[in-house]
PDB file of N, CA and C in Angstrom:
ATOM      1  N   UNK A   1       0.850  -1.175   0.000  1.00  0.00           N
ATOM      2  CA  UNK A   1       0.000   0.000   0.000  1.00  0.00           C
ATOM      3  C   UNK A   1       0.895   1.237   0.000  1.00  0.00           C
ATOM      4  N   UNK A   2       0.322   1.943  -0.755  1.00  0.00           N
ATOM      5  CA  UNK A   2       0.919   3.431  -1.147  1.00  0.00           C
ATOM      6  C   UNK A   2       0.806   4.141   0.205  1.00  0.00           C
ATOM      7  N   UNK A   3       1.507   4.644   0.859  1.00  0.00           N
ATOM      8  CA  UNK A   3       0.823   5.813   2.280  1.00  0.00           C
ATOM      9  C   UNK A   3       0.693   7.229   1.926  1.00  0.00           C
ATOM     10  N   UNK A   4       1.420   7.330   0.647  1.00  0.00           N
ATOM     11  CA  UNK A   4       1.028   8.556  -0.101  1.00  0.00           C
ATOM     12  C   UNK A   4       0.222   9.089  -0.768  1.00  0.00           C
ATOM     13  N   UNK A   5      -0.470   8.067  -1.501  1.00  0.00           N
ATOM     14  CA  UNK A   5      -1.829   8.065  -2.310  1.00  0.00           C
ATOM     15  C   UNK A   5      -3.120   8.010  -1.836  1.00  0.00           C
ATOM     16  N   UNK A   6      -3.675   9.173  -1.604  1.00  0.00           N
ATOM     17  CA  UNK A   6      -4.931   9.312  -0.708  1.00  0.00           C
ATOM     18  C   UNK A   6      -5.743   8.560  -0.848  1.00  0.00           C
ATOM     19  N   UNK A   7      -5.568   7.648  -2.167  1.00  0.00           N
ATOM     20  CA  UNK A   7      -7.202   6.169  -2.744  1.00  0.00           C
ATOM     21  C   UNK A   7      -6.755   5.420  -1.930  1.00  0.00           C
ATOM     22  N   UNK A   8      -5.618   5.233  -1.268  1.00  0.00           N
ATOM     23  CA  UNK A   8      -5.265   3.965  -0.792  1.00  0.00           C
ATOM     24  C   UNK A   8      -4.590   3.809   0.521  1.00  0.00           C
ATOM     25  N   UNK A   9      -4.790   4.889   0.981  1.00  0.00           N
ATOM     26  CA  UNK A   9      -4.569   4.962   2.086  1.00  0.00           C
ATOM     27  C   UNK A   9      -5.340   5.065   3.146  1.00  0.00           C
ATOM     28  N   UNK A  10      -5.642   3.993   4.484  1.00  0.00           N
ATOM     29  CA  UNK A  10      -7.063   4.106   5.227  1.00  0.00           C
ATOM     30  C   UNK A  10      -7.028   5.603   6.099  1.00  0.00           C
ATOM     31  N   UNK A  11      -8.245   5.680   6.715  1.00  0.00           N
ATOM     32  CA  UNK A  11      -8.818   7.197   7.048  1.00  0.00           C
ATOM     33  C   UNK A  11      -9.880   6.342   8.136  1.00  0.00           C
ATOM     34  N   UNK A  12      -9.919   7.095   9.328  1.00  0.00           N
ATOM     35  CA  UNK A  12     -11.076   6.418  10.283  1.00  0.00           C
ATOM     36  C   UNK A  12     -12.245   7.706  10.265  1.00  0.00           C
ATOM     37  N   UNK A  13     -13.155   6.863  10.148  1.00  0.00           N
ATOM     38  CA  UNK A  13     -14.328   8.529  10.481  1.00  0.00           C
ATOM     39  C   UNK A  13     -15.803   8.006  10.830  1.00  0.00           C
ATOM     40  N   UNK A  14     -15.707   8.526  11.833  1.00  0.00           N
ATOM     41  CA  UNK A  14     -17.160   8.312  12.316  1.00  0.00           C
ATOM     42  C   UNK A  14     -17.947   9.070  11.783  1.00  0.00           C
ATOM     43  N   UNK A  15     -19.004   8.552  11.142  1.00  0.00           N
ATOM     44  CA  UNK A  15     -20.390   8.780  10.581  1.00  0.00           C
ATOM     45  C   UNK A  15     -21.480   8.293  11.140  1.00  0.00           C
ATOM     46  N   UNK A  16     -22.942   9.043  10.797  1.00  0.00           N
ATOM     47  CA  UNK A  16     -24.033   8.202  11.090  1.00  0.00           C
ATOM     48  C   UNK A  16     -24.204   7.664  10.122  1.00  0.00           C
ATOM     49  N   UNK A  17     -25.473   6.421  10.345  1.00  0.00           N
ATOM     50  CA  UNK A  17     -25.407   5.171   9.228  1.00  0.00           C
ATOM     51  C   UNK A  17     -26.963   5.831   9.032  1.00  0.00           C
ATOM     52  N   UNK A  18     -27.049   5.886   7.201  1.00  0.00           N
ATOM     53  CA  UNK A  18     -28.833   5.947   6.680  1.00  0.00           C
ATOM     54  C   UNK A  18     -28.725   4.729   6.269  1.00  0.00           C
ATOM     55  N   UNK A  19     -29.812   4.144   6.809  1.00  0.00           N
ATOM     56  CA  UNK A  19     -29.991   2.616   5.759  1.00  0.00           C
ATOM     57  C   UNK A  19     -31.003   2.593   5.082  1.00  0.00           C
ATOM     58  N   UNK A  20     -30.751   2.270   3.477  1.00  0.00           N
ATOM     59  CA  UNK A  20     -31.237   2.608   2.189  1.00  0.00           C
ATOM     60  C   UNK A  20     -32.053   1.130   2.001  1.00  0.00           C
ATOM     61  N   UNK A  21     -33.347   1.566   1.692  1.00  0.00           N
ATOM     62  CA  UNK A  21     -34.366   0.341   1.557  1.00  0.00           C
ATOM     63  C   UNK A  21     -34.007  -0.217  -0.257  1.00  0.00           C
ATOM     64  N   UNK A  22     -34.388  -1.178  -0.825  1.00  0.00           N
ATOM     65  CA  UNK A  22     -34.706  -1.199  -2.345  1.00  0.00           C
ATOM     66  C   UNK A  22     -33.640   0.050  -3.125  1.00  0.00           C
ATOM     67  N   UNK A  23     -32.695   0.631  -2.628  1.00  0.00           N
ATOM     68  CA  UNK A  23     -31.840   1.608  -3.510  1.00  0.00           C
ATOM     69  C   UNK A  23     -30.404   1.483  -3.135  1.00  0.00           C
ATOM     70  N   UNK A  24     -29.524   1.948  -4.212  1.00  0.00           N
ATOM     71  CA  UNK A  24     -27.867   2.149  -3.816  1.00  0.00           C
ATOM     72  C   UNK A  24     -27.767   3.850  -3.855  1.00  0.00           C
ATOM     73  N   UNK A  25     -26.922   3.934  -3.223  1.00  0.00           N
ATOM     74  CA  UNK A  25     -26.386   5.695  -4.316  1.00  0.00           C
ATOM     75  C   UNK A  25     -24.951   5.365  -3.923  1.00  0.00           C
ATOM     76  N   UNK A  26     -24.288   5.729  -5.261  1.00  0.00           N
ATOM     77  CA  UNK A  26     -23.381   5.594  -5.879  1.00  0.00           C
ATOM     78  C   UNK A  26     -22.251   6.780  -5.775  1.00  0.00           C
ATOM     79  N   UNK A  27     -21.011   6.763  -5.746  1.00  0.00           N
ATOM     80  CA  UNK A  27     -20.607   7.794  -5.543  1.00  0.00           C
ATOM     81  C   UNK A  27     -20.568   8.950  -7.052  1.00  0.00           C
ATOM     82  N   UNK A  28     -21.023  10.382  -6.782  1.00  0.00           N
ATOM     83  CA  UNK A  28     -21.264  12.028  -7.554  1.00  0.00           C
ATOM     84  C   UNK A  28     -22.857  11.764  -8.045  1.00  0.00           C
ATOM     85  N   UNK A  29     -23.434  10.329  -7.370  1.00  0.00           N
ATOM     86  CA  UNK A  29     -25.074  10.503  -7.582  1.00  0.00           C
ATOM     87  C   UNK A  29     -25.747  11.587  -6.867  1.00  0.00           C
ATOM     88  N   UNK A  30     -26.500  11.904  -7.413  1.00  0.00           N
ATOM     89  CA  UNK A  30     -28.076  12.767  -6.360  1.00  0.00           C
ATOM     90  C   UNK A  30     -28.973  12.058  -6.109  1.00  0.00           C
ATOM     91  N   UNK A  31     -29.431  11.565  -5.000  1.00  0.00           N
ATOM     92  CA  UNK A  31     -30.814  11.111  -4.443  1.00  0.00           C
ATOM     93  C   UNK A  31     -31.678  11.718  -3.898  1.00  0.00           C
ATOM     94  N   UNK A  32     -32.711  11.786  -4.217  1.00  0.00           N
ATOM     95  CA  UNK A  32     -33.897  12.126  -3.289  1.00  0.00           C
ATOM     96  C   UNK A  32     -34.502  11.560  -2.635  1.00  0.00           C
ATOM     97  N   UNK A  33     -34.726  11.373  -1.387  1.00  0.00           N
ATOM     98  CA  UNK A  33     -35.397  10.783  -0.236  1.00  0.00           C
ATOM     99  C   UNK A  33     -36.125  10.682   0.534  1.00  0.00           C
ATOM    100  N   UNK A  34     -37.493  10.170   0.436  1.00  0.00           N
ATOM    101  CA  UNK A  34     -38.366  10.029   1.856  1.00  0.00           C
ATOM    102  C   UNK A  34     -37.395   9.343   3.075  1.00  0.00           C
ATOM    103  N   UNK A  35     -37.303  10.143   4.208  1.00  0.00           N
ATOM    104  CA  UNK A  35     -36.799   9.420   5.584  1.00  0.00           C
ATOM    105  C   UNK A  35     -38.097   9.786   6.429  1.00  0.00           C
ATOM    106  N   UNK A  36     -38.453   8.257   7.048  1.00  0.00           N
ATOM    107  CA  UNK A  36     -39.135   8.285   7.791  1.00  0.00           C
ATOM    108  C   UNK A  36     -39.102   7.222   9.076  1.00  0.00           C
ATOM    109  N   UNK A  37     -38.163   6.809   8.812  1.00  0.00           N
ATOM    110  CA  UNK A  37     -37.922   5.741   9.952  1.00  0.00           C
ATOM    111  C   UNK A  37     -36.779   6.694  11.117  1.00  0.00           C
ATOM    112  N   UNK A  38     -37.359   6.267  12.834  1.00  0.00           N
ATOM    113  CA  UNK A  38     -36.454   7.237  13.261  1.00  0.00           C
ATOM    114  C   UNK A  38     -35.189   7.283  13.218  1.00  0.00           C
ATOM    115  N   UNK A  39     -34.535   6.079  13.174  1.00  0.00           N
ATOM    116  CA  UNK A  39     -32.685   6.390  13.375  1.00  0.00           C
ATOM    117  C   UNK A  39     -32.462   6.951  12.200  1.00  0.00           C
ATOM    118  N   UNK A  40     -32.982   6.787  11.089  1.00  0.00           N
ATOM    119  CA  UNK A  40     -32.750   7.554  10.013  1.00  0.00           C
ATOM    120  C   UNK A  40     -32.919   8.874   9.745  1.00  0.00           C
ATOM    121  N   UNK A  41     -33.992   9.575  10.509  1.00  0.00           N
ATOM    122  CA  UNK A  41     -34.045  10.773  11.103  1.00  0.00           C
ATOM    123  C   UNK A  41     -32.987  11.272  11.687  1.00  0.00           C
ATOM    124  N   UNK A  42     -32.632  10.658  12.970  1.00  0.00           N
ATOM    125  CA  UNK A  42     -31.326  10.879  13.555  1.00  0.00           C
ATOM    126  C   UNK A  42     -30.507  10.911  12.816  1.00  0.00           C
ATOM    127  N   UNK A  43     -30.526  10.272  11.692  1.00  0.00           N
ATOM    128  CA  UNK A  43     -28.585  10.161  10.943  1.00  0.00           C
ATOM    129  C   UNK A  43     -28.665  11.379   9.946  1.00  0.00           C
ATOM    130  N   UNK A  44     -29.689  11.366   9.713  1.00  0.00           N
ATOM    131  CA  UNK A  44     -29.842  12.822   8.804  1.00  0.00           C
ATOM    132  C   UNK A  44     -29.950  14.020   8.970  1.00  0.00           C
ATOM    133  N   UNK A  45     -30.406  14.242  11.210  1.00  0.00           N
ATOM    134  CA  UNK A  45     -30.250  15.224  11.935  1.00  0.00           C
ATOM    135  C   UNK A  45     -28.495  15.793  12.116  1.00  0.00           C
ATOM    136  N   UNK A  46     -28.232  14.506  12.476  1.00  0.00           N
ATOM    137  CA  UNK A  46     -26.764  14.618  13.303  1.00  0.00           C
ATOM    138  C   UNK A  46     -26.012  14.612  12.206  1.00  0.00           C
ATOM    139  N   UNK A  47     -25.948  14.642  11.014  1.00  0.00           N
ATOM    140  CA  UNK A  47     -25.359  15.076   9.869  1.00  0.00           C
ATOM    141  C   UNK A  47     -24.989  16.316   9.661  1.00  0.00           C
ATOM    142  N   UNK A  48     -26.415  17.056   9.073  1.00  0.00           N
ATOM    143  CA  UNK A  48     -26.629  18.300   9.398  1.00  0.00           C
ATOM    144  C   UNK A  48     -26.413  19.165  10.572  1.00  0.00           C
ATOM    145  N   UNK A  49     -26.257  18.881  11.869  1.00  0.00           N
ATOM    146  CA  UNK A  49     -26.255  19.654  12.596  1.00  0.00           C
ATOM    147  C   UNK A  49     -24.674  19.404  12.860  1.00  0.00           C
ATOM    148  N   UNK A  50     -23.730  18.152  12.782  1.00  0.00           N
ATOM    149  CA  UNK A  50     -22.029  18.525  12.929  1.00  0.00           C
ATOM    150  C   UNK A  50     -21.890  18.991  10.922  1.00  0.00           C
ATOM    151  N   UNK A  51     -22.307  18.680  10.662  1.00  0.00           N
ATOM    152  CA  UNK A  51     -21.771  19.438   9.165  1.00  0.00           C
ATOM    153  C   UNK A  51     -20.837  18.675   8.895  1.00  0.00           C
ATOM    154  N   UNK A  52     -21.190  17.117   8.694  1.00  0.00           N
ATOM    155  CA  UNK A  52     -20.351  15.825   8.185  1.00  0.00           C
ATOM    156  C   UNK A  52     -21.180  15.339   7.393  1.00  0.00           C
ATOM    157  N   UNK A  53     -20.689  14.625   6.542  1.00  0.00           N
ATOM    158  CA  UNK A  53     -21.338  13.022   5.849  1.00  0.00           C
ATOM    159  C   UNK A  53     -21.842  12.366   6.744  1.00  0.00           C
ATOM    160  N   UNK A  54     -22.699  11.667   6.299  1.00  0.00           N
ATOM    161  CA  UNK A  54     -23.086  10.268   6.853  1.00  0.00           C
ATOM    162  C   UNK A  54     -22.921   9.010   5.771  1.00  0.00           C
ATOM    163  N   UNK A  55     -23.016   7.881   6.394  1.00  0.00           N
ATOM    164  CA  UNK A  55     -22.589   6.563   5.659  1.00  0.00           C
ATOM    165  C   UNK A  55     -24.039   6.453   4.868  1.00  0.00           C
ATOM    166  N   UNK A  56     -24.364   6.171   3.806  1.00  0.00           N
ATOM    167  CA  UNK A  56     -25.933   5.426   3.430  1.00  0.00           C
ATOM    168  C   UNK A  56     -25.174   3.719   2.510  1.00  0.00           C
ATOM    169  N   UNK A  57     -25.640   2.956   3.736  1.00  0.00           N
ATOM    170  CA  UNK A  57     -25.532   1.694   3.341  1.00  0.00           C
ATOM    171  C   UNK A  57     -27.142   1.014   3.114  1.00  0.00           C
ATOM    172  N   UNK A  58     -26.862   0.133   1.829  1.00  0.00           N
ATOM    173  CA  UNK A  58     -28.195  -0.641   1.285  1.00  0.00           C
ATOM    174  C   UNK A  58     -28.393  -1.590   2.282  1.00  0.00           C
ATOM    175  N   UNK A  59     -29.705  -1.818   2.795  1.00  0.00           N
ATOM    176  CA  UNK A  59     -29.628  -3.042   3.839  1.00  0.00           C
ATOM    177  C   UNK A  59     -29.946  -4.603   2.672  1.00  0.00           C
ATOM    178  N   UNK A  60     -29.662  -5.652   3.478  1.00  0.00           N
ATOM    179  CA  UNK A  60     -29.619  -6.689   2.635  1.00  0.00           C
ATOM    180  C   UNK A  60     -31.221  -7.297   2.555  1.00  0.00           C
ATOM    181  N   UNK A  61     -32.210  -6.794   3.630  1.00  0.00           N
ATOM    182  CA  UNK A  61     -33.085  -7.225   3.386  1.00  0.00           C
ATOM    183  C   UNK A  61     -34.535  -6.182   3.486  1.00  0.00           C
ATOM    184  N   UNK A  62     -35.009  -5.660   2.527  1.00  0.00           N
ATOM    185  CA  UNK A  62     -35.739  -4.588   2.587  1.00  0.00           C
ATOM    186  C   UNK A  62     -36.942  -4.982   3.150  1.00  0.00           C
ATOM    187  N   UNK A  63     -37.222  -6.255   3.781  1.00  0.00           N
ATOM    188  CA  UNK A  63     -38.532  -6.191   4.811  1.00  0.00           C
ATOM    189  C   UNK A  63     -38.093  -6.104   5.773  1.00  0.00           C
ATOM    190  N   UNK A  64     -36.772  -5.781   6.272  1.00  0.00           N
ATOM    191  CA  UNK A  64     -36.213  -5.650   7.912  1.00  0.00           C
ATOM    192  C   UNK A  64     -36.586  -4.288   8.126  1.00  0.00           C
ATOM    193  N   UNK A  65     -37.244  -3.920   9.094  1.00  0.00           N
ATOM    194  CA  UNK A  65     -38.185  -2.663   9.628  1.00  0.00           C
ATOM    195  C   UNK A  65     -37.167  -1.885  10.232  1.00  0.00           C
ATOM    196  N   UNK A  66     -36.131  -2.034  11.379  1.00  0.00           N
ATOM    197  CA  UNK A  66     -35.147  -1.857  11.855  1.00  0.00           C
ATOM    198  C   UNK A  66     -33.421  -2.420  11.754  1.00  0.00           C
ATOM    199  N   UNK A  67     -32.846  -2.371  10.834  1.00  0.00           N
ATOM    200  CA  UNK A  67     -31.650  -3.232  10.801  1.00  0.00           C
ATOM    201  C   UNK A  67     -30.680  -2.906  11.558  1.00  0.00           C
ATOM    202  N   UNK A  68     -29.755  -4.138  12.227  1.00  0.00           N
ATOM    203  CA  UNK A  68     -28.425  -3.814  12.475  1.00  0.00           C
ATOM    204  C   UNK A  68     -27.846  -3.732  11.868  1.00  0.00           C
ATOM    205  N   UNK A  69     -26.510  -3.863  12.181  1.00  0.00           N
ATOM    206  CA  UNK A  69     -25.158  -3.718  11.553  1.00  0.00           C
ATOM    207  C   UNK A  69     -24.984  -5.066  10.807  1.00  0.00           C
ATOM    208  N   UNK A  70     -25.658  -6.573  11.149  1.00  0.00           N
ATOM    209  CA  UNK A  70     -25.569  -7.573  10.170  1.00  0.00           C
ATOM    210  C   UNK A  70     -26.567  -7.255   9.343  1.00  0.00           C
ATOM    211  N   UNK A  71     -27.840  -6.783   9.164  1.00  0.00           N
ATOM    212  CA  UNK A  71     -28.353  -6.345   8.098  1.00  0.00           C
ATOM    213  C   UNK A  71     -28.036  -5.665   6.746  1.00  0.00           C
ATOM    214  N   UNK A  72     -27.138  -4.734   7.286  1.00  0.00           N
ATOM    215  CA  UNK A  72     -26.625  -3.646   5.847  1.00  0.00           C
ATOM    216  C   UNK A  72     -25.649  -3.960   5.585  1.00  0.00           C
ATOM    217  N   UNK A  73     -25.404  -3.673   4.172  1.00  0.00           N
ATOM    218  CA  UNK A  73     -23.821  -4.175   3.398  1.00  0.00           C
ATOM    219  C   UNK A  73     -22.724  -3.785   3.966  1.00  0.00           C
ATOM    220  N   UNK A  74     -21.638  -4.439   3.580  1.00  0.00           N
ATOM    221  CA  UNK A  74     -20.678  -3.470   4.469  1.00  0.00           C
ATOM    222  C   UNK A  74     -20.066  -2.360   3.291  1.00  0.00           C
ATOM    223  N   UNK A  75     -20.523  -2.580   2.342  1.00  0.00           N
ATOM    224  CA  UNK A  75     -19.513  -0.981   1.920  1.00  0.00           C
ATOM    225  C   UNK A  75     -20.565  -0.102   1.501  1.00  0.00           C
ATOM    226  N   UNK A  76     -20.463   0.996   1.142  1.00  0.00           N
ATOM    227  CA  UNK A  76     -21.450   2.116   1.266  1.00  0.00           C
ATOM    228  C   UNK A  76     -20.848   3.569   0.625  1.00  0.00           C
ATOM    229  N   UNK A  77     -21.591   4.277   1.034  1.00  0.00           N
ATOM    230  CA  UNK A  77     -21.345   5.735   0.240  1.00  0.00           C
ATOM    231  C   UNK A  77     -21.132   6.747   1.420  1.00  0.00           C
ATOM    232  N   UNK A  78     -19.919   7.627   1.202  1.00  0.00           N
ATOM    233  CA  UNK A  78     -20.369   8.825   1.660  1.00  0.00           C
ATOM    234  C   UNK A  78     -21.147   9.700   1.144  1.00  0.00           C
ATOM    235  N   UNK A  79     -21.827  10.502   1.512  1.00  0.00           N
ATOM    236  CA  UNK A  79     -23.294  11.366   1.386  1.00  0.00           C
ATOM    237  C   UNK A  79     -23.090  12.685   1.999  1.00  0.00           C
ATOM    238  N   UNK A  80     -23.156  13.604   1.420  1.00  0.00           N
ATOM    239  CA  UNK A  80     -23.850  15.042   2.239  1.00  0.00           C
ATOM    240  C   UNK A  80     -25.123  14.962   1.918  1.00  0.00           C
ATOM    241  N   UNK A  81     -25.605  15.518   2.823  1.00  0.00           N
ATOM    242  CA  UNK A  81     -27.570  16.285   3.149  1.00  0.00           C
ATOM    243  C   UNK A  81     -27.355  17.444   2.498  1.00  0.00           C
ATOM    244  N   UNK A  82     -27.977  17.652   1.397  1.00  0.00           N
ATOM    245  CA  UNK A  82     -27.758  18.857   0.869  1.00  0.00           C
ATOM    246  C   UNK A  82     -29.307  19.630   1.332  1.00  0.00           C
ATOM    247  N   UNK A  83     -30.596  19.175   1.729  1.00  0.00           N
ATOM    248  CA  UNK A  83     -31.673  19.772   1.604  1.00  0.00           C
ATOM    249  C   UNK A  83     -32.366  18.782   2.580  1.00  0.00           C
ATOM    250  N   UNK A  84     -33.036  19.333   3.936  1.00  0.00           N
ATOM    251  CA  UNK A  84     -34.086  18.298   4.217  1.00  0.00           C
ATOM    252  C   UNK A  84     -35.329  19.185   4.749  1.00  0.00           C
ATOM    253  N   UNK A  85     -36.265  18.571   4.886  1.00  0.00           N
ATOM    254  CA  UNK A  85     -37.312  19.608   5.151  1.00  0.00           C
ATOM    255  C   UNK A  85     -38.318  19.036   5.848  1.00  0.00           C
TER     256      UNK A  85
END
């Protein structure tokens, strides 16, 4: 591994997790989003209010109402909230 090359070099960062029902987003996509489940609220609050990304990982099973961390994929997107209302 390169330690010079920012693609390849690891980075730790805490994010909140959105977990994405039936969708991916991809990284320089735009999504638009109904959030209505609460932690997802939360991840989209606490986004916006430190002025970070959050993670949006696809969960593996879109009838899981609440998922953990074995539910959702493990790799994912960083995301800004550009608009919520």
């Amino acid at each position: 591994m390169d330690e010079t090359d920012p693609t390849t070099t690891p980075v730790s960062l805490l994010a909140p997790v959105l977990p994405l029902k039936d969708v991916s987003l991809f990284p320089g996509a735009s999504l638009a989003l109904v959030v209505s489940r609460p932690h997802a609220i939360s991840a989209v609050r606490t986004a916006e209010r430190c002025e970070s990304p959050l993670l949006a990982l696809t969960q593996r099973d879109c009838t899981t109402a609440d998922p953990g961390p074995q539910g959702l994929h493990d790799v994912g997107t960083l995301a800004t909230v550009r608009e919520a209302l």
